[in-house]
C-alpha atoms as a PDB file:
ATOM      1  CA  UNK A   1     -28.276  -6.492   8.144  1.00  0.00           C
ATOM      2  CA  UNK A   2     -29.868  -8.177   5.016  1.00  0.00           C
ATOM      3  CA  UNK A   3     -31.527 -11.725   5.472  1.00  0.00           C
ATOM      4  CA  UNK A   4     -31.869 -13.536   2.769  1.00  0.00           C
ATOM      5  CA  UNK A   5     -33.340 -17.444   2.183  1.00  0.00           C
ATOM      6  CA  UNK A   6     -30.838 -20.375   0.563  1.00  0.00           C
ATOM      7  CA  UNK A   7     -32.484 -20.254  -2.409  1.00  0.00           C
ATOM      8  CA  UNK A   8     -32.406 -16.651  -3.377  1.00  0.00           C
ATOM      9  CA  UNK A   9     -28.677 -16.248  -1.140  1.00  0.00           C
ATOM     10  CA  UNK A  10     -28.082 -19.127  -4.597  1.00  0.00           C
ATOM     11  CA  UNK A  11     -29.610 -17.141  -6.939  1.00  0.00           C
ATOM     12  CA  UNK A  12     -28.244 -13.965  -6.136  1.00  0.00           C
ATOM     13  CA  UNK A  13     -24.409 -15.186  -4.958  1.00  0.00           C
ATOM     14  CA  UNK A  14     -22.601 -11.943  -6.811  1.00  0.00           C
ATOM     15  CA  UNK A  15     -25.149  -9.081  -5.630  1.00  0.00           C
ATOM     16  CA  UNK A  16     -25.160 -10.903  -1.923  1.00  0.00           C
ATOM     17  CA  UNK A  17     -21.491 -10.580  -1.908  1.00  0.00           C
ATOM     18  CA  UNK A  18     -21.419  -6.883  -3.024  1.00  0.00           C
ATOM     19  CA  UNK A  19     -23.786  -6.158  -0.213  1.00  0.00           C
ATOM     20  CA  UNK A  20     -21.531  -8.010   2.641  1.00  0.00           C
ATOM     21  CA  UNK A  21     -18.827  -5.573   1.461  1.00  0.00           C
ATOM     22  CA  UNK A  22     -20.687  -2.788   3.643  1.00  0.00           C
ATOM     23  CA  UNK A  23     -23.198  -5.195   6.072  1.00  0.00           C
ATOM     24  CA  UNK A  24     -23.611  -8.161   7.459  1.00  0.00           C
ATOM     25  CA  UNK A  25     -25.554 -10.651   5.512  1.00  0.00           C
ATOM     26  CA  UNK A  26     -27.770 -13.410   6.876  1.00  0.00           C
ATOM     27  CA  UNK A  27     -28.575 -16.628   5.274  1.00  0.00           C
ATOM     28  CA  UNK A  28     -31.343 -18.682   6.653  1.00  0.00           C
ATOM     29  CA  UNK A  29     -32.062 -22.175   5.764  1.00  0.00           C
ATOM     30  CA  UNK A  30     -35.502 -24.201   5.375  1.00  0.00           C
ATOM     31  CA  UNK A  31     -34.452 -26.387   8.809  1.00  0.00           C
ATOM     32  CA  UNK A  32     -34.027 -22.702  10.603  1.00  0.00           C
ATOM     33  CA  UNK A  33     -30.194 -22.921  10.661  1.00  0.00           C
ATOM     34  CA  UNK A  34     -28.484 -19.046  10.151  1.00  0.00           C
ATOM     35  CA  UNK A  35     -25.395 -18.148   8.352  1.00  0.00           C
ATOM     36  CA  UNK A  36     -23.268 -14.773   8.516  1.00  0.00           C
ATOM     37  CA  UNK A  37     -21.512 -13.628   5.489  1.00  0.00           C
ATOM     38  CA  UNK A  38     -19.278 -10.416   6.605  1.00  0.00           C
ATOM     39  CA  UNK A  39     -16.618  -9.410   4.577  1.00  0.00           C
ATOM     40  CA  UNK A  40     -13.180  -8.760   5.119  1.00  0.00           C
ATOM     41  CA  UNK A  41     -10.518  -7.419   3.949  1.00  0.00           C
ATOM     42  CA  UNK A  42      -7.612  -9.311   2.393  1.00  0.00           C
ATOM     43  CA  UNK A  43      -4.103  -9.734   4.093  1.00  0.00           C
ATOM     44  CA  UNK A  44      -1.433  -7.401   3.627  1.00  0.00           C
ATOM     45  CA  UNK A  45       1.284  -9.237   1.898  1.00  0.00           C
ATOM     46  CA  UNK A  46       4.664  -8.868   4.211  1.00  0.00           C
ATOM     47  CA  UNK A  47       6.275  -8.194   1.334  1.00  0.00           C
ATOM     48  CA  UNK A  48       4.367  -4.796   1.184  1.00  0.00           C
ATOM     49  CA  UNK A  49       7.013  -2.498   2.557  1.00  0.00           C
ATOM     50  CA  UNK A  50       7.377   1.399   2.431  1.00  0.00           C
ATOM     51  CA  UNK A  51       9.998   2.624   0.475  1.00  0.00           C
ATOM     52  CA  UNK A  52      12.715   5.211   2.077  1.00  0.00           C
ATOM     53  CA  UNK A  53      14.066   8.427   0.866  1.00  0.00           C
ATOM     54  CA  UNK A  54      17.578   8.251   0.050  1.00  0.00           C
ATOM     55  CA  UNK A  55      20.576  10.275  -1.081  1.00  0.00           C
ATOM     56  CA  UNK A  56      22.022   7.205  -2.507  1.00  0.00           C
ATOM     57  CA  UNK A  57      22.094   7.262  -6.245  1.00  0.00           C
ATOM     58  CA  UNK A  58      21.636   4.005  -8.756  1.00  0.00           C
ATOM     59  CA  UNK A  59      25.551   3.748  -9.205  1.00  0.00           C
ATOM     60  CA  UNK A  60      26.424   3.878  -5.646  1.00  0.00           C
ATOM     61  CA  UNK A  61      23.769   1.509  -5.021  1.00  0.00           C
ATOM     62  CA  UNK A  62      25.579  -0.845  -7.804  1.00  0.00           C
ATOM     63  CA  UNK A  63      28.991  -0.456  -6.355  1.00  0.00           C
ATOM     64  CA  UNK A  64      27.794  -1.449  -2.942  1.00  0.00           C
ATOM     65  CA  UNK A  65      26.056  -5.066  -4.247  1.00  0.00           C
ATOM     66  CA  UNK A  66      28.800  -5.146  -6.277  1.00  0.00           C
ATOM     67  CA  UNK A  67      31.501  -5.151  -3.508  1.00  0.00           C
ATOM     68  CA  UNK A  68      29.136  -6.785  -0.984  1.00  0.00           C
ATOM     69  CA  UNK A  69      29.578 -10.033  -3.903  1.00  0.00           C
ATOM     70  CA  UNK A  70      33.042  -9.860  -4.536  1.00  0.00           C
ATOM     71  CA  UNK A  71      34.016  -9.622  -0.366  1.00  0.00           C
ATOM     72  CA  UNK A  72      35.909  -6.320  -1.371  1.00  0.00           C
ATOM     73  CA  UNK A  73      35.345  -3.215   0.574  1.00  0.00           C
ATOM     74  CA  UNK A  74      36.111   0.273  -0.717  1.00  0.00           C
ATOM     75  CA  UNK A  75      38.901   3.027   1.366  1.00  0.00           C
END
Protein backbone atom coordinates (compact mmCIF):
# COMPACT_ATOMS: atom_id res chain seq x y z
CA UNK A 1 0.00 0.00 0.00
CA UNK A 2 1.42 3.39 -1.27
CA UNK A 3 0.29 6.68 0.59
CA UNK A 4 0.59 9.48 -1.08
CA UNK A 5 -0.45 13.45 -0.10
CA UNK A 6 -3.23 15.50 -2.45
CA UNK A 7 -0.78 17.41 -3.83
CA UNK A 8 1.69 14.95 -5.16
CA UNK A 9 -1.59 12.11 -5.68
CA UNK A 10 -2.25 15.72 -8.35
CA UNK A 11 0.95 15.82 -9.57
CA UNK A 12 1.54 12.38 -10.21
CA UNK A 13 -2.33 11.27 -11.40
CA UNK A 14 -0.90 8.79 -14.40
CA UNK A 15 2.06 7.01 -12.36
CA UNK A 16 -0.55 6.79 -9.17
CA UNK A 17 -2.91 5.05 -11.40
CA UNK A 18 -0.32 2.58 -12.85
CA UNK A 19 0.57 1.69 -9.32
CA UNK A 20 -3.27 0.96 -8.15
CA UNK A 21 -3.22 -1.53 -11.05
CA UNK A 22 -1.20 -3.98 -8.62
CA UNK A 23 -1.89 -2.15 -4.86
CA UNK A 24 -3.93 -0.25 -3.09
CA UNK A 25 -3.23 3.40 -3.10
CA UNK A 26 -3.89 5.87 -0.31
CA UNK A 27 -4.56 9.48 -0.63
CA UNK A 28 -4.43 11.61 2.41
CA UNK A 29 -5.61 15.08 2.64
CA UNK A 30 -4.26 18.26 4.68
CA UNK A 31 -7.71 18.03 7.08
CA UNK A 32 -6.58 14.11 7.71
CA UNK A 33 -9.39 12.71 5.49
CA UNK A 34 -8.08 9.17 3.51
CA UNK A 35 -8.94 8.02 0.12
CA UNK A 36 -8.50 4.40 -1.51
CA UNK A 37 -7.78 4.14 -5.11
CA UNK A 38 -7.90 0.18 -6.03
CA UNK A 39 -8.30 -0.78 -9.36
CA UNK A 40 -10.53 -2.93 -11.08
CA UNK A 41 -11.09 -4.55 -13.79
CA UNK A 42 -13.57 -3.51 -16.48
CA UNK A 43 -16.96 -5.36 -17.17
CA UNK A 44 -17.24 -8.09 -19.47
CA UNK A 45 -19.48 -6.94 -22.19
CA UNK A 46 -22.57 -9.65 -22.44
CA UNK A 47 -22.09 -9.54 -25.77
CA UNK A 48 -18.71 -11.40 -25.24
CA UNK A 49 -19.76 -14.92 -26.07
CA UNK A 50 -17.67 -18.11 -26.94
CA UNK A 51 -17.95 -19.26 -30.23
CA UNK A 52 -18.97 -23.14 -30.96
CA UNK A 53 -17.51 -25.70 -33.19
CA UNK A 54 -19.71 -26.61 -35.90
CA UNK A 55 -20.12 -28.92 -38.88
CA UNK A 56 -22.33 -26.42 -40.42
CA UNK A 57 -20.79 -24.81 -43.42
CA UNK A 58 -21.34 -20.90 -44.66
CA UNK A 59 -24.02 -22.07 -47.32
CA UNK A 60 -26.03 -24.14 -45.05
CA UNK A 61 -25.85 -21.46 -42.63
CA UNK A 62 -27.32 -19.06 -45.57
CA UNK A 63 -30.06 -21.40 -46.52
CA UNK A 64 -31.24 -21.67 -42.97
CA UNK A 65 -31.62 -17.50 -42.44
CA UNK A 66 -32.72 -17.63 -45.67
CA UNK A 67 -35.75 -19.97 -45.10
CA UNK A 68 -36.13 -18.85 -41.46
CA UNK A 69 -37.13 -15.13 -43.56
CA UNK A 70 -39.16 -16.38 -46.16
CA UNK A 71 -41.43 -18.84 -43.48
CA UNK A 72 -40.38 -21.78 -45.88
CA UNK A 73 -38.98 -24.90 -44.46
CA UNK A 74 -36.92 -27.41 -46.43
CA UNK A 75 -38.10 -31.66 -46.85
Amino acid sequence: MKVYTYSEARQKLSKLLEVARNEEVIIKKRSGEFFSITYRKPPASPLDVKGLKTKAKTQDILRAVEESRSGKTRT
